[in-house]
C-alpha atoms as a PDB file:
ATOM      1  CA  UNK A   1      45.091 311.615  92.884  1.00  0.00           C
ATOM      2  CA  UNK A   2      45.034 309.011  90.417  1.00  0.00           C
ATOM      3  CA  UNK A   3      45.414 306.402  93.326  1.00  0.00           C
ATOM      4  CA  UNK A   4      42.443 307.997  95.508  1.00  0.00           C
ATOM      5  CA  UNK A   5      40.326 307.385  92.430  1.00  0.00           C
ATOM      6  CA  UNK A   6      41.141 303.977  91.879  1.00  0.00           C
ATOM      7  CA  UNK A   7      41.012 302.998  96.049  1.00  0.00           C
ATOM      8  CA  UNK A   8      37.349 305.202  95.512  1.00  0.00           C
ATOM      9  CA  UNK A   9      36.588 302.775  92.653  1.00  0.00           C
ATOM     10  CA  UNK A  10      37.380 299.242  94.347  1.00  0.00           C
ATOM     11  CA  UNK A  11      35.787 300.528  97.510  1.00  0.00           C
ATOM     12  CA  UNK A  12      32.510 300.907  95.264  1.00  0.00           C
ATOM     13  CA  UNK A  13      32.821 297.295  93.611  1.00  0.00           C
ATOM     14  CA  UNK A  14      33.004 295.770  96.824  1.00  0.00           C
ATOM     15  CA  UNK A  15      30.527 297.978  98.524  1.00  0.00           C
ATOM     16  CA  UNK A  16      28.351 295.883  95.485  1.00  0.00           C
ATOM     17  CA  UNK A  17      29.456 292.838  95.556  1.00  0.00           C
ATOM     18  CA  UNK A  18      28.446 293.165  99.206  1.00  0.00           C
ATOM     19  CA  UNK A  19      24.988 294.516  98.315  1.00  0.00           C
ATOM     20  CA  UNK A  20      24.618 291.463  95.445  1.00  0.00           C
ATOM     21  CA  UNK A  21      25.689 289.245  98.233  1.00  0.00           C
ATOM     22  CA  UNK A  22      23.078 290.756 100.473  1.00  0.00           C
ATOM     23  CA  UNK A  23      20.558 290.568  98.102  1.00  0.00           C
ATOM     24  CA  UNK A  24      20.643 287.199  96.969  1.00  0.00           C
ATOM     25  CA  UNK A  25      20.694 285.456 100.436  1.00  0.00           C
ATOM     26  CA  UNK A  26      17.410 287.669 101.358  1.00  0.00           C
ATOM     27  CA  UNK A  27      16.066 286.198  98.031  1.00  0.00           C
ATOM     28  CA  UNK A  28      17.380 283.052  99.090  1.00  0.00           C
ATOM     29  CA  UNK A  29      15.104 283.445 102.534  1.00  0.00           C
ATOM     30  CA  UNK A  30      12.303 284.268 101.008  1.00  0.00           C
ATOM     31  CA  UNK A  31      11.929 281.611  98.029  1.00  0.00           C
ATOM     32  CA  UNK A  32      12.111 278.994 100.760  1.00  0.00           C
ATOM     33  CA  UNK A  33      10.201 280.842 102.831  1.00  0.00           C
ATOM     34  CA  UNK A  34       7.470 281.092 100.089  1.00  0.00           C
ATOM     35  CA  UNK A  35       8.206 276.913  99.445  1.00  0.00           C
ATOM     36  CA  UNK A  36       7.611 276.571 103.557  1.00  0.00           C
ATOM     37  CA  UNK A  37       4.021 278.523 102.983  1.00  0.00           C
ATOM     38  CA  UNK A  38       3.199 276.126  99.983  1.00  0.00           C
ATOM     39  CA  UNK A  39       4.146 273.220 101.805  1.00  0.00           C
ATOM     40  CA  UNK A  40       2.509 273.943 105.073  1.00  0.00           C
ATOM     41  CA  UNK A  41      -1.108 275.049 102.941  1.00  0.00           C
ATOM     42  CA  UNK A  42      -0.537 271.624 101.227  1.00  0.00           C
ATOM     43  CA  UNK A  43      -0.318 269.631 104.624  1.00  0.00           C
ATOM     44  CA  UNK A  44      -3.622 271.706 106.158  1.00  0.00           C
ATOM     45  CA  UNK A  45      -5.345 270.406 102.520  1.00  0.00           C
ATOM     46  CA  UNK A  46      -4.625 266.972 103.244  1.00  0.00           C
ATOM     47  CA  UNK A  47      -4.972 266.627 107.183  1.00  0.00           C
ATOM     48  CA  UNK A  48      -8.944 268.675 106.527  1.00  0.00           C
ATOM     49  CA  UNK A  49      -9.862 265.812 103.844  1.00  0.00           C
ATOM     50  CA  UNK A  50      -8.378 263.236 106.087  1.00  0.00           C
ATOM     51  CA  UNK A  51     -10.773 264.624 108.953  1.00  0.00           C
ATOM     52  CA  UNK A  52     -13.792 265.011 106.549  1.00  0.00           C
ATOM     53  CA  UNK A  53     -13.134 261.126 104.960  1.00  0.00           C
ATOM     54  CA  UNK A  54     -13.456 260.183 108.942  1.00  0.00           C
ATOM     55  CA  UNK A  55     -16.542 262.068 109.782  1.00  0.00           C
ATOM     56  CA  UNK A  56     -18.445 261.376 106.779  1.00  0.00           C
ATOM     57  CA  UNK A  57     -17.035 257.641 107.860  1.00  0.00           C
ATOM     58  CA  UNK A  58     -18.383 258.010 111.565  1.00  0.00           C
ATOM     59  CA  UNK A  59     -21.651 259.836 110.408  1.00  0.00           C
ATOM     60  CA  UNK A  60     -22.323 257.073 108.152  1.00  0.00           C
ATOM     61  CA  UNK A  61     -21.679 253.834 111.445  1.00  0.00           C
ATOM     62  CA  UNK A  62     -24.305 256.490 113.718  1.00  0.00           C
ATOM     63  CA  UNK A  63     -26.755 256.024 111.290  1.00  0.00           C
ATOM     64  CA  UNK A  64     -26.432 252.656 110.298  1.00  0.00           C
ATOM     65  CA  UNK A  65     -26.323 251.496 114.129  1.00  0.00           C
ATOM     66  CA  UNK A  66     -29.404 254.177 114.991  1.00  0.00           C
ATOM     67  CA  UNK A  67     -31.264 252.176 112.020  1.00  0.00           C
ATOM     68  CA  UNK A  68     -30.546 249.051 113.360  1.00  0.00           C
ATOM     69  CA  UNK A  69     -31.234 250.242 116.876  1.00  0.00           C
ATOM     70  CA  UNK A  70     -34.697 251.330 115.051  1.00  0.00           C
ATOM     71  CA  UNK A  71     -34.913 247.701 113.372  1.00  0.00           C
ATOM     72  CA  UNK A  72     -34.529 245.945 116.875  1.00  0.00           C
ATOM     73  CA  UNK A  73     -37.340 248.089 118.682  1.00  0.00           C
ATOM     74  CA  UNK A  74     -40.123 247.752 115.772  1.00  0.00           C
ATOM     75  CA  UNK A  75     -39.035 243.909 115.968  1.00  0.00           C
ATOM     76  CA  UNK A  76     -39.763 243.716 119.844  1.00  0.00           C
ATOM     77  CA  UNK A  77     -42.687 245.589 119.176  1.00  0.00           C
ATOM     78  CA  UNK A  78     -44.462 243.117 116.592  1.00  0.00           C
ATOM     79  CA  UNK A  79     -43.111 240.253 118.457  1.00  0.00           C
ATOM     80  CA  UNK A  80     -45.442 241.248 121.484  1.00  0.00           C
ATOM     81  CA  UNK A  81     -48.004 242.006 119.517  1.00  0.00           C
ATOM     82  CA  UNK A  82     -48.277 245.903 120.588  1.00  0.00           C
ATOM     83  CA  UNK A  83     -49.338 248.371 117.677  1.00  0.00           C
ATOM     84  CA  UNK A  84     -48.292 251.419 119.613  1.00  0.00           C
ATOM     85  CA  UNK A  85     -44.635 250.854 120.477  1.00  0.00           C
ATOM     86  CA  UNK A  86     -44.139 250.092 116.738  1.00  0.00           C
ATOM     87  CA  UNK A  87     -45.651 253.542 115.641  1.00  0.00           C
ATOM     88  CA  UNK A  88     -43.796 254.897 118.475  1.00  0.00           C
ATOM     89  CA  UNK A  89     -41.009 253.315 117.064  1.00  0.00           C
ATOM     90  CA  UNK A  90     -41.585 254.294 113.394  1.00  0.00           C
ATOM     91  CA  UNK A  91     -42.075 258.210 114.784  1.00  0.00           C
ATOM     92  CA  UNK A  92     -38.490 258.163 116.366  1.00  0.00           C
ATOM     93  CA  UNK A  93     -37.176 256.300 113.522  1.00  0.00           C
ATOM     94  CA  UNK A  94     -38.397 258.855 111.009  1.00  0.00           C
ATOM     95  CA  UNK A  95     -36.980 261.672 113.824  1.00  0.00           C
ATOM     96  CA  UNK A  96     -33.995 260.108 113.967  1.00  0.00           C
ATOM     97  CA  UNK A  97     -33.596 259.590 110.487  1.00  0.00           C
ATOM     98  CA  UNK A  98     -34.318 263.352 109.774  1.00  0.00           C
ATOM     99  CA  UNK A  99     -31.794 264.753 112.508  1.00  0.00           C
ATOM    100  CA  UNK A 100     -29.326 262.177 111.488  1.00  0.00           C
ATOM    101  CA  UNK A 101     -29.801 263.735 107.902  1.00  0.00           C
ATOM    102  CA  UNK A 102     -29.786 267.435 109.196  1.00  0.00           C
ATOM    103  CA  UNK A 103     -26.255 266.143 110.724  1.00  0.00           C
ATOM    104  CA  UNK A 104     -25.422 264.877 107.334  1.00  0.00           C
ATOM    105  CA  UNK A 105     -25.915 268.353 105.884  1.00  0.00           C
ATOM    106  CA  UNK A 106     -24.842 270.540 108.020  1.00  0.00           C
ATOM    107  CA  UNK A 107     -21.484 268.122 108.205  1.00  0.00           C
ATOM    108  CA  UNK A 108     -21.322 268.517 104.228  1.00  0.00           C
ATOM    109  CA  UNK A 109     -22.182 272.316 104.633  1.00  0.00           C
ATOM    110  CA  UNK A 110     -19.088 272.838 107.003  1.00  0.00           C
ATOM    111  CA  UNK A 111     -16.581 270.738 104.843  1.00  0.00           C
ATOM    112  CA  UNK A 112     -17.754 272.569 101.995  1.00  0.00           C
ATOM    113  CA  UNK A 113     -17.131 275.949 103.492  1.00  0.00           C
ATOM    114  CA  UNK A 114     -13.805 274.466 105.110  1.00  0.00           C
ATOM    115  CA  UNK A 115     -12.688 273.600 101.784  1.00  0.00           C
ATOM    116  CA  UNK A 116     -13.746 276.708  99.818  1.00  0.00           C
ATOM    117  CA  UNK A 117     -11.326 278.816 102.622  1.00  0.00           C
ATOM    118  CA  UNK A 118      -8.694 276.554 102.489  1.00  0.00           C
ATOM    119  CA  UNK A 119      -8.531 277.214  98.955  1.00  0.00           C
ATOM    120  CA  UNK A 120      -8.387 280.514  99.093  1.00  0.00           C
ATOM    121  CA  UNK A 121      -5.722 280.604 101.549  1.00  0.00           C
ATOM    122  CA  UNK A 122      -3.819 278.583  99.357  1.00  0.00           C
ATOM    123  CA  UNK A 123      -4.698 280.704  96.386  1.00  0.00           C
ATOM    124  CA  UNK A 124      -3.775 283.545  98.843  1.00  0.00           C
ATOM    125  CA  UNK A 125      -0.723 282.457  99.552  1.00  0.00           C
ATOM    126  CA  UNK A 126       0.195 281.635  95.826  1.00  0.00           C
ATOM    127  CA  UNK A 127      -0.140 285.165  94.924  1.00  0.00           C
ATOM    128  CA  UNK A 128       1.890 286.477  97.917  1.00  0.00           C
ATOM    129  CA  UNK A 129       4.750 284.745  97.344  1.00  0.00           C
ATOM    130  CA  UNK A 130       4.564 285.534  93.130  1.00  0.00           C
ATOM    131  CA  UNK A 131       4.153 289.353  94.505  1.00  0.00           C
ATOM    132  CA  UNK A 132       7.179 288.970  96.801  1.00  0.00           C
ATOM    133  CA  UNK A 133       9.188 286.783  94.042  1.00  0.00           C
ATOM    134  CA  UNK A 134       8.337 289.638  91.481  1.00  0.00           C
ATOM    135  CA  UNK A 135       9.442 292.196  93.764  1.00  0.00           C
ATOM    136  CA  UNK A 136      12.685 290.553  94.673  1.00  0.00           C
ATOM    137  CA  UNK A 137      13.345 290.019  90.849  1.00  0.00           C
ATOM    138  CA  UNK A 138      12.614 293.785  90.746  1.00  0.00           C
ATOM    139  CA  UNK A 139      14.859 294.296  93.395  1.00  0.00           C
ATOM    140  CA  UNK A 140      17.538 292.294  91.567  1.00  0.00           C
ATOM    141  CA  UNK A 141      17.236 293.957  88.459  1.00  0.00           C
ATOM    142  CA  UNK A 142      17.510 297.088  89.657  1.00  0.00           C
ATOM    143  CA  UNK A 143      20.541 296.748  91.710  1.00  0.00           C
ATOM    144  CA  UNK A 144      21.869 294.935  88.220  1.00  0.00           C
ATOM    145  CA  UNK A 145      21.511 297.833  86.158  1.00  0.00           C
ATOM    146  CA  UNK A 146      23.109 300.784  88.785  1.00  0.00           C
ATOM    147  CA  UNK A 147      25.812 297.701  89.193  1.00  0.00           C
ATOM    148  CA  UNK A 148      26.257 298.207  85.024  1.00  0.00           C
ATOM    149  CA  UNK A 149      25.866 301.572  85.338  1.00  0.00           C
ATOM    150  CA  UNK A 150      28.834 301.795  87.713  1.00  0.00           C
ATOM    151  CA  UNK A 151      30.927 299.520  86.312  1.00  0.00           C
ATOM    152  CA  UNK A 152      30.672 301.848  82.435  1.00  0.00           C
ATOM    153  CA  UNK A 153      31.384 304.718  84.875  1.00  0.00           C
ATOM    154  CA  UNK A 154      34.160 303.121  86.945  1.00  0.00           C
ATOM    155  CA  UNK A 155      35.796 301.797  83.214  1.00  0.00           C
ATOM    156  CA  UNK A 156      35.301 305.418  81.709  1.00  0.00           C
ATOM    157  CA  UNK A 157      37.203 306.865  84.785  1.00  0.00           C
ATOM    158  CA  UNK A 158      39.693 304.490  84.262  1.00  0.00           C
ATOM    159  CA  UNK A 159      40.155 305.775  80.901  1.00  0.00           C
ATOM    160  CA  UNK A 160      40.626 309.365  81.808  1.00  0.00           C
ATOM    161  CA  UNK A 161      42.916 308.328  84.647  1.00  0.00           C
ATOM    162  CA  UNK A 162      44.892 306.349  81.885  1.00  0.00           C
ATOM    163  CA  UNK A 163      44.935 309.038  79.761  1.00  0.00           C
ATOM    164  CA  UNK A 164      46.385 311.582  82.760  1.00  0.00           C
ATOM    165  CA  UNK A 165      48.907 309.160  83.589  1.00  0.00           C
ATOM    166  CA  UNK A 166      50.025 308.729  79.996  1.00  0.00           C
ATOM    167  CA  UNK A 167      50.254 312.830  79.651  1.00  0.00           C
ATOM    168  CA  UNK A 168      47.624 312.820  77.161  1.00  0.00           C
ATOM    169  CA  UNK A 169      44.833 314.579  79.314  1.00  0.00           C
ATOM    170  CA  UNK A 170      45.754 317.867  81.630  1.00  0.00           C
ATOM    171  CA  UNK A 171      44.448 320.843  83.169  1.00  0.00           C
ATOM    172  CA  UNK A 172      44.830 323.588  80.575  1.00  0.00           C
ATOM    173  CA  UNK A 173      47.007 326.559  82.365  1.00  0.00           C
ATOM    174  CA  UNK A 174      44.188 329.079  81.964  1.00  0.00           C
ATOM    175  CA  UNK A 175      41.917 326.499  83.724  1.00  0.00           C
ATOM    176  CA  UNK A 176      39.649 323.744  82.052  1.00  0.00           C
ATOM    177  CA  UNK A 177      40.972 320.484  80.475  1.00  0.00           C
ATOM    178  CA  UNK A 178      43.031 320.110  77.406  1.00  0.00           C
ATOM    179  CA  UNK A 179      44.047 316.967  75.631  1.00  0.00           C
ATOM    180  CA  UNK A 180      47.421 316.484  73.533  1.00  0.00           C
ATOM    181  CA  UNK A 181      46.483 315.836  69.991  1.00  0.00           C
ATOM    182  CA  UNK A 182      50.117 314.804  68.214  1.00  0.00           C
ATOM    183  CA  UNK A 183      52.182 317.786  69.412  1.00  0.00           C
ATOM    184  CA  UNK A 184      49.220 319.886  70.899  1.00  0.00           C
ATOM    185  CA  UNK A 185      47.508 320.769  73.613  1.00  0.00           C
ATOM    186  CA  UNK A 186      43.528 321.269  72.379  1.00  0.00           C
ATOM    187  CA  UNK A 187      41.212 322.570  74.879  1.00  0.00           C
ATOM    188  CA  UNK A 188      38.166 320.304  75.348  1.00  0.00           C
ATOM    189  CA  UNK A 189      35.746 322.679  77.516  1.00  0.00           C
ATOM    190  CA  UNK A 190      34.431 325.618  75.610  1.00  0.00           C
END
């Protein structure tokens, strides 16, 4: 009996050191899983302000070479002495001028918005893997403290085993359990 118990017992520690084993590569998966997240929101971050630095950059040649496209035409236009081609000119310059700025905004409007959801995916993703890392420390705890709880159990039926073995706890012969005490047998059950 005595050996049942104790095969009972390591089959029990090793069913948790299997389950601690389990537990802590899954953690293992998902704090790098949570570290790939972070990582990958980081790169987005930097590759959109990369892409915004070179529009604003392109935006900025468009209407410098429109302008001086503007420049050239009033010039041909004064040269040759024609006053309607330069007001002609100075229309579609101000035109130009106005969509190239209605560009401008909605470019800044759309980077803007870009950036704002970008940060709350990142923000997002922060709190999903603190939720997961908080559950997996819950997880973790929880398993520690049945894995006490267990081991105080396993040590207190090692004590009563211990204490059959050395004839000091028995079944009494009117049924219940009696421990020796000196040179008698004391019932322990009421």
């Amino acid at each position: 009996m005595s050996q049942d118990i104790d095969e009972s017992n390591h089959a029990q520690a090793e069913d948790l050191r299997a389950l601690a084993l389990q537990l802590a590569a899954f953690t293992g998966v998902l704090e790098q899983r949570g570290e790939q997240v972070v990582q990958e929101t980081h790169d987005a971050v930097q590759r959109l302000d990369r892409a915004a630095h070179g529009l604003a950059g392109t935006s900025e040649r468009l209407a410098a070479s429109a302008i001086e496209h503007m420049r050239q035409a009033a010039a041909t236009a004064v040269a040759s002495g024609l006053r309607q081609p330069l007001e002609d000119a100075g229309r579609s310059m101000q035109d130009g001028t106005q969509q190239l700025q209605r560009a401008i905004r909605e470019l800044e409007e759309r980077t803007r918005r870009l950036g704002k959801a970008l940060s709350a995916h990142a923000w997002k993703t922060f709190v999903a893997s603190a939720v997961a890392s908080l559950a997996v420390i819950g997880v973790a705890v929880c398993v520690g403290v049945q894995a006490h709880r267990e081991s105080v159990r396993a040590e207190w039926i090692g004590q009563i085993n211990t204490a059959i073995a050395n004839g000091k706890l028995a079944r009494c012969a009117d049924g219940g359990v009696c421990a020796r005490a000196g040179n008698k047998w004391m019932r322990l059950d009421p």
